[in-house]
C-alpha atoms as a PDB file:
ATOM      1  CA  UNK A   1      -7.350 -33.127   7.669  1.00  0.00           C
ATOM      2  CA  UNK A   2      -6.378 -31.420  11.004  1.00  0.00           C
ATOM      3  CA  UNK A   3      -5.464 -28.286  11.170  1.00  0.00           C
ATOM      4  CA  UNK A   4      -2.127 -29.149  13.295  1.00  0.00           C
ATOM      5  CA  UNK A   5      -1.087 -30.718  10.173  1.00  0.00           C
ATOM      6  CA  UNK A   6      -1.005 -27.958   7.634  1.00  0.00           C
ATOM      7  CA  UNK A   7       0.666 -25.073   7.570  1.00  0.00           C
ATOM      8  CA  UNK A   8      -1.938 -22.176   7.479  1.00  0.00           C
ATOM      9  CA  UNK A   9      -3.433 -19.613   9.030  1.00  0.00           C
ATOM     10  CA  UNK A  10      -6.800 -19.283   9.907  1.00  0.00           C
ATOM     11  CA  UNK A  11      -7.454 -15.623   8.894  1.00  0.00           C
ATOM     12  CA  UNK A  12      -5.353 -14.002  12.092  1.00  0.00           C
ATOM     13  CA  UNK A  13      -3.001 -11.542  11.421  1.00  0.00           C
ATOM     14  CA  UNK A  14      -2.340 -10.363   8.121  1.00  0.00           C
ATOM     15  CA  UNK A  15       0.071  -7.810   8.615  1.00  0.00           C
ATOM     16  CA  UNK A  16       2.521 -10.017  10.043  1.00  0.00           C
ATOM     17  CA  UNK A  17       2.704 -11.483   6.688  1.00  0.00           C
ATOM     18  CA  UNK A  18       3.960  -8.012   4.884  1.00  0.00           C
ATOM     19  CA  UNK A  19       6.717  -6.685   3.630  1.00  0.00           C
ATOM     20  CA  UNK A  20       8.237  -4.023   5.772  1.00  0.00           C
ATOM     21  CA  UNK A  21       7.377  -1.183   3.526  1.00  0.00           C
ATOM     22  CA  UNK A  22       3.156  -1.502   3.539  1.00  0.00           C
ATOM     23  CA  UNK A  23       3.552  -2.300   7.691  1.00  0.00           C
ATOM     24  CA  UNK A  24       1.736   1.141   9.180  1.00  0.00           C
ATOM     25  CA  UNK A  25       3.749   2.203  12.191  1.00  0.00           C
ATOM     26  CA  UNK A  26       2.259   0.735  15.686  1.00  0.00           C
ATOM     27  CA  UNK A  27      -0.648   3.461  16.651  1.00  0.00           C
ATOM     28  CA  UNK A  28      -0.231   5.458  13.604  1.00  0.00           C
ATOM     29  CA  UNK A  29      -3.666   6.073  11.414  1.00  0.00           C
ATOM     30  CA  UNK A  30      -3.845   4.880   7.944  1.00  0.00           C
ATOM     31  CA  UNK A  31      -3.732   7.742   5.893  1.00  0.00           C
ATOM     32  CA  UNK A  32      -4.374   7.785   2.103  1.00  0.00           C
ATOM     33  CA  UNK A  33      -5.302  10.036  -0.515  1.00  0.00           C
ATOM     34  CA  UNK A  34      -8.749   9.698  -2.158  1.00  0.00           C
ATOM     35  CA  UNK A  35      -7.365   8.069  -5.345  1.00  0.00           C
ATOM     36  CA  UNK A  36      -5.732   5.466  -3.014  1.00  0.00           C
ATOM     37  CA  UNK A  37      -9.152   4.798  -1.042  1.00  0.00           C
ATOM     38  CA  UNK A  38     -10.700   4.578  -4.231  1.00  0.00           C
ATOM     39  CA  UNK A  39      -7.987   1.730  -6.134  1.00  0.00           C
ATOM     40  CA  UNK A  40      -8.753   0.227  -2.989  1.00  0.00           C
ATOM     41  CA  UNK A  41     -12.628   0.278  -2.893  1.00  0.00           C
ATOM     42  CA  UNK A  42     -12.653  -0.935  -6.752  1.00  0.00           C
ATOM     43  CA  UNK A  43      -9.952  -3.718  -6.254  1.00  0.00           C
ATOM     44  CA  UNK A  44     -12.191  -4.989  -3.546  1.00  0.00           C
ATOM     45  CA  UNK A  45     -15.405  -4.779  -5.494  1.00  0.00           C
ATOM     46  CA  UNK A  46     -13.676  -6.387  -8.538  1.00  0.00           C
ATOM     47  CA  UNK A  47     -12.920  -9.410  -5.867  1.00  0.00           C
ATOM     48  CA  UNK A  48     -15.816  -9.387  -4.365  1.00  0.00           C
ATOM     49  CA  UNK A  49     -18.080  -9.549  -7.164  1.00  0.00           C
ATOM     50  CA  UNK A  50     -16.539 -10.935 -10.046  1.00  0.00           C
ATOM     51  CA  UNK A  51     -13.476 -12.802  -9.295  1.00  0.00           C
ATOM     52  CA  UNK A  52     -14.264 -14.804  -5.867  1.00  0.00           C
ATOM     53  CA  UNK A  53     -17.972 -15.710  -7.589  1.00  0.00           C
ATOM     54  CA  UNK A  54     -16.558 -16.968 -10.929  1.00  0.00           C
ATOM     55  CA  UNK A  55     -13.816 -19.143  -8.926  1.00  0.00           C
ATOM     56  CA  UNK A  56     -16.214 -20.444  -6.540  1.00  0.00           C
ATOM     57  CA  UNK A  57     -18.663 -21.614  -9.730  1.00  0.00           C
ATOM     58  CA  UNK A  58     -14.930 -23.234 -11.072  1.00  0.00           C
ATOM     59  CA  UNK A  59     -14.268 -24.842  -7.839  1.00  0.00           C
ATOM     60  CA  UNK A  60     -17.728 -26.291  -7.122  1.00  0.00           C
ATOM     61  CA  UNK A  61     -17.689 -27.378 -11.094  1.00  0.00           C
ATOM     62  CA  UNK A  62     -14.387 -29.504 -10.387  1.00  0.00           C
ATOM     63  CA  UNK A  63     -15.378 -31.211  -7.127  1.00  0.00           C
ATOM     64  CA  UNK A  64     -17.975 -32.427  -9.170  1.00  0.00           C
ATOM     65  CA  UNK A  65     -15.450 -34.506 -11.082  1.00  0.00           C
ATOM     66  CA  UNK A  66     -14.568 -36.559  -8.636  1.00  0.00           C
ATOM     67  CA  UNK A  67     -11.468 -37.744  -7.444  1.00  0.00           C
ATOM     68  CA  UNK A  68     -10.277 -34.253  -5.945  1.00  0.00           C
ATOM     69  CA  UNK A  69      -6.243 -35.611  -4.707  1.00  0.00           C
ATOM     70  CA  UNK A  70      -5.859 -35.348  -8.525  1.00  0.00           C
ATOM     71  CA  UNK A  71      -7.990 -32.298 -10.026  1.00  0.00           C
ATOM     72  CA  UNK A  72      -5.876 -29.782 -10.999  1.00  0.00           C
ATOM     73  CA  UNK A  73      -8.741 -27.107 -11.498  1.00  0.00           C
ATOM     74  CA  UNK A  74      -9.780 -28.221  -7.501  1.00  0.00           C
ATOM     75  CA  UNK A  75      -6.283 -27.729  -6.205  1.00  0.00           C
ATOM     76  CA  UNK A  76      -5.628 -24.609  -7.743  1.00  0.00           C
ATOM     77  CA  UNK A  77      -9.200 -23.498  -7.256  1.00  0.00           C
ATOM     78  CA  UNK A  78      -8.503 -24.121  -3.749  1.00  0.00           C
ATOM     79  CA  UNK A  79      -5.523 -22.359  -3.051  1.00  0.00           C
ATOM     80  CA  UNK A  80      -6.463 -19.249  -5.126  1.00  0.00           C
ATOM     81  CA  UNK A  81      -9.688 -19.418  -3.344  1.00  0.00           C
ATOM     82  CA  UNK A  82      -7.663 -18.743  -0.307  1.00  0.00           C
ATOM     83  CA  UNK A  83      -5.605 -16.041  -1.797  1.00  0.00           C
ATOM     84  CA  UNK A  84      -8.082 -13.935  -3.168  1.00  0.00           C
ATOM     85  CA  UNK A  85     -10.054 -13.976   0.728  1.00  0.00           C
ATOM     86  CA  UNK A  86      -7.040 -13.440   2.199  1.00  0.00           C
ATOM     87  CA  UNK A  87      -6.682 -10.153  -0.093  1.00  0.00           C
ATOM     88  CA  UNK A  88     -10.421  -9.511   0.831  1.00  0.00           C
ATOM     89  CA  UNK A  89      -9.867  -9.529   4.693  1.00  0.00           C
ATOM     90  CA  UNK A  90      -6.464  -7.305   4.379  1.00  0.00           C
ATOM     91  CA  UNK A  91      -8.701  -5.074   1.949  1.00  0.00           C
ATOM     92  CA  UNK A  92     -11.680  -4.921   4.168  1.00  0.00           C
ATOM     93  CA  UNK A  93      -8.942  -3.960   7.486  1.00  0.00           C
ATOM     94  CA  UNK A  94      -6.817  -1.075   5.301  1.00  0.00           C
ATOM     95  CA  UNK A  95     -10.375   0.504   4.170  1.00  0.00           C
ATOM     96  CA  UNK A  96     -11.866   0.197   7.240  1.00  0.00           C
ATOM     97  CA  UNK A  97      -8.740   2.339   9.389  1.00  0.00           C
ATOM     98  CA  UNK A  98      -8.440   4.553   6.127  1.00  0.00           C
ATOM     99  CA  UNK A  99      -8.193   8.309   6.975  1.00  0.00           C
ATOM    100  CA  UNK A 100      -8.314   9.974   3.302  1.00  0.00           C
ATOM    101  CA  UNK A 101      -6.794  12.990   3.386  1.00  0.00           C
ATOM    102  CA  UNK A 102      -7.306  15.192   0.495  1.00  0.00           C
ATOM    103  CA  UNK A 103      -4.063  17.435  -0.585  1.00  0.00           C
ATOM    104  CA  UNK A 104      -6.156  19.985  -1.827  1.00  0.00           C
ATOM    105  CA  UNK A 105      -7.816  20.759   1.342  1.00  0.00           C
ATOM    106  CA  UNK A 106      -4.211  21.276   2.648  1.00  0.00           C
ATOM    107  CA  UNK A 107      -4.108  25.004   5.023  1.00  0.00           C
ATOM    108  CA  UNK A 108      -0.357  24.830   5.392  1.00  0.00           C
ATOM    109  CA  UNK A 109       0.741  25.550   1.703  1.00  0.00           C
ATOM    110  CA  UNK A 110       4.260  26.688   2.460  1.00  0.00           C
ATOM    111  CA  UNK A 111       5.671  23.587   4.835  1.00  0.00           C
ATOM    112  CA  UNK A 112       5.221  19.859   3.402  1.00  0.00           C
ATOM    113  CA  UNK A 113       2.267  17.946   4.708  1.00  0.00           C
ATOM    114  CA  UNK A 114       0.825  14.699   3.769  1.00  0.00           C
ATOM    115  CA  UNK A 115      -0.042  14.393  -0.521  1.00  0.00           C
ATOM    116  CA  UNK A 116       2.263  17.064  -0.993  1.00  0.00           C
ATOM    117  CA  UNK A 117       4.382  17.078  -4.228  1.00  0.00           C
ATOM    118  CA  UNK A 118       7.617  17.987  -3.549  1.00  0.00           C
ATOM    119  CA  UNK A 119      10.755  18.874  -5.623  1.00  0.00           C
ATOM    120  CA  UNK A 120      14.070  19.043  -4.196  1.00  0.00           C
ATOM    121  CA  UNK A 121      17.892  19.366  -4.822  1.00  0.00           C
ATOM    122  CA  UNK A 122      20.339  16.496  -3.873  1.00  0.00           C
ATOM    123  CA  UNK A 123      23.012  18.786  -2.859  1.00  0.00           C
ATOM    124  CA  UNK A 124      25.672  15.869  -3.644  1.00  0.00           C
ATOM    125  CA  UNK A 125      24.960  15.274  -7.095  1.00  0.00           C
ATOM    126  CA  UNK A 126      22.565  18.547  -8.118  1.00  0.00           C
ATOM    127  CA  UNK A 127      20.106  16.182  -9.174  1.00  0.00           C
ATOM    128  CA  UNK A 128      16.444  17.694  -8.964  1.00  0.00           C
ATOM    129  CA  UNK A 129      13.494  15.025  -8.407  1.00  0.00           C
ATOM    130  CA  UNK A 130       9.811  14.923  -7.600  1.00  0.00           C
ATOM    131  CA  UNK A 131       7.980  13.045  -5.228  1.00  0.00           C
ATOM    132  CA  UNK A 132       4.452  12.952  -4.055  1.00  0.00           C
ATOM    133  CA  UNK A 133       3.865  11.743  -0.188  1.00  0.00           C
ATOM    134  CA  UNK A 134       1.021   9.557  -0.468  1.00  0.00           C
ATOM    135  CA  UNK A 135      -0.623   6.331   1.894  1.00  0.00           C
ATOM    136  CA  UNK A 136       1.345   3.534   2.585  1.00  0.00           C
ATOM    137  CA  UNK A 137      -0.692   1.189   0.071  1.00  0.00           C
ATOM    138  CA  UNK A 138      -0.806   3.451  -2.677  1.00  0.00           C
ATOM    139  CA  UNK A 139       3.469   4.046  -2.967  1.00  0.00           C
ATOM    140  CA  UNK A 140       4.619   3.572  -5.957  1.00  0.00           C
ATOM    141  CA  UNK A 141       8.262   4.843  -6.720  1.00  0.00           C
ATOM    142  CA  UNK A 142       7.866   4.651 -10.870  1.00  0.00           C
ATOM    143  CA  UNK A 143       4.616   6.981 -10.780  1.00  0.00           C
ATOM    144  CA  UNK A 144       6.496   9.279  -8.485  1.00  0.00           C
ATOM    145  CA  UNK A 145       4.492   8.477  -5.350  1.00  0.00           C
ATOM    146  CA  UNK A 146       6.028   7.818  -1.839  1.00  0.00           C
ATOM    147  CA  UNK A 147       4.981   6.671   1.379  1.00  0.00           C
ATOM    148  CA  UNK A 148       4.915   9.032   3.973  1.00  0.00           C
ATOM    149  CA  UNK A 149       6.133   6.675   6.348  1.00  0.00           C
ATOM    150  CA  UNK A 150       9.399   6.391   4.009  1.00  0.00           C
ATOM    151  CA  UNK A 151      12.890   7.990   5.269  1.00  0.00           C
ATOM    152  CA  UNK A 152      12.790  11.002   2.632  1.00  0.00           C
ATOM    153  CA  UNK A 153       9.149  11.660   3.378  1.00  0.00           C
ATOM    154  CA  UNK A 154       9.506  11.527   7.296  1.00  0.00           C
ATOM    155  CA  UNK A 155      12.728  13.801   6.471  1.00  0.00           C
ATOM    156  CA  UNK A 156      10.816  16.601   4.445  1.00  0.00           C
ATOM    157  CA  UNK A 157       7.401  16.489   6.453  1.00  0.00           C
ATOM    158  CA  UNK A 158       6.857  19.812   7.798  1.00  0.00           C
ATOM    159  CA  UNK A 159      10.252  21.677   5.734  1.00  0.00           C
ATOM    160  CA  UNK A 160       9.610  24.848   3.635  1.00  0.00           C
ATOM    161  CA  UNK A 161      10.674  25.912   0.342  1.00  0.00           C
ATOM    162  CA  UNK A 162      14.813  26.453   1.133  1.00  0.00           C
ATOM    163  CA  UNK A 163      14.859  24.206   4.193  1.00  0.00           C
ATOM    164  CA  UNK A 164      17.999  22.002   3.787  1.00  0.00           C
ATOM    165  CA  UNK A 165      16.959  18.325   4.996  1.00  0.00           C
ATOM    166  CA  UNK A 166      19.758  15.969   6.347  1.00  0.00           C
ATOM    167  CA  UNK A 167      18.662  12.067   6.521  1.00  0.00           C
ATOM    168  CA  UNK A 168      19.452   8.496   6.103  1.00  0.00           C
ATOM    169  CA  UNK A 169      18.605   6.613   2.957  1.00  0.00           C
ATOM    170  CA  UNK A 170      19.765   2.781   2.377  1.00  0.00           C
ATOM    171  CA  UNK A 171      22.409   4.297  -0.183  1.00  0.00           C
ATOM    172  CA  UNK A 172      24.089   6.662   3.091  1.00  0.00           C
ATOM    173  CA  UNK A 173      23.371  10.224   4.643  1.00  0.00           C
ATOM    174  CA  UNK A 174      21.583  12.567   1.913  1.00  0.00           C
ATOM    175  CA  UNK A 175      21.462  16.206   1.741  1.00  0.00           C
ATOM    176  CA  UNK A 176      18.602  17.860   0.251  1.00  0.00           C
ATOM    177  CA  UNK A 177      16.921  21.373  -0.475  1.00  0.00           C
ATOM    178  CA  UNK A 178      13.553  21.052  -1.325  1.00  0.00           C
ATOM    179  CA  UNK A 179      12.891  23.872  -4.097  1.00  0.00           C
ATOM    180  CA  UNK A 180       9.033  23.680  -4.190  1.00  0.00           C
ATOM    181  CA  UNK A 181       5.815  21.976  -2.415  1.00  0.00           C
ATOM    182  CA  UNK A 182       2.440  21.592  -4.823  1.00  0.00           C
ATOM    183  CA  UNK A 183      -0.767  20.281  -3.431  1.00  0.00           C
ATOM    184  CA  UNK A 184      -2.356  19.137  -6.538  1.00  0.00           C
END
């Protein structure tokens, strides 16, 4: 069938496709701790070598059965097929701009930098919390871990221990004093 009929890409852009939140700012580097490089590196292997392989031997195995407008192991083959290169290619991009960064190396102790941990003090409700500033694909808010590209990280990026931040979070201006900075 001809491309002009079917509604897919042919490998272009992937970030256009993402959410918001894993978009890296235009011109900014791709920063990441070396835990995040790494869960990146192994997801990709795990595609790459296992996965992809053991769907292509499924797909191949259907298409032998014939009629393929019917086979549901072919369709789905198909379209997962798709899926997992389009995962591969976005993969391959993000570890190829990666810049790890590694929090222990970190000069500036006292202010926050990138893979800090940071606690701080909502002023409003006196409500101390802990976040880590990690790479944009390795945020993950129920482990603790932020994106530095996120408005609380941008806020706190270069504050010391007592600095009170002021910035805007979806739920309204937030006042903070960030009590301590780790680099662990």
């Amino acid at each position: 069938m001809n491309k002009a009929f079917v509604k897919e890409n042919d490998g272009g852009d992937d970030d256009e496709e993402l959410s918001p939140a894993l978009r890296l700012p235009a011109g900014s580097k791709n920063y990441m701790t070396r835990r995040g490089y790494d869960a990146l590196r192994a997801e990709l292997d795990q595609l790459v070598r296992i996965e992809r392989p053991k769907l292509v031997e499924t797909v191949a195995w259907a298409a032998g059965n014939g009629d393929r407008s019917e086979n549901g192991d072919y369709i789905y083959g198909k379209k997962r097929l798709r899926e997992i290169d389009r995962r591969i290619r976005f993969l391959i991009k993000r570890i190829e701009s990666a810049e790890v960064v590694d929090p222990e190396r970190q000069q500036e102790l006292e202010q926050v930098f990138f893979g800090a941990t940071v606690s701080f003090c909502d002023l409003d409700t006196d409500e101390e919390q802990t976040w880590q500033i990690v790479g944009v694909d390795e945020a993950d808010a129920s482990q603790g871990r932020i994106s530095w590209i996120s408005p609380l990280a941008r806020a706190v990026l270069k504050a010391r221990v007592g600095d009170v931040v002021r910035f805007q979070s979806p739920a309204g201006m937030r006042e903070i004093e960030v009590v301590e900075i780790r680099y662990v």
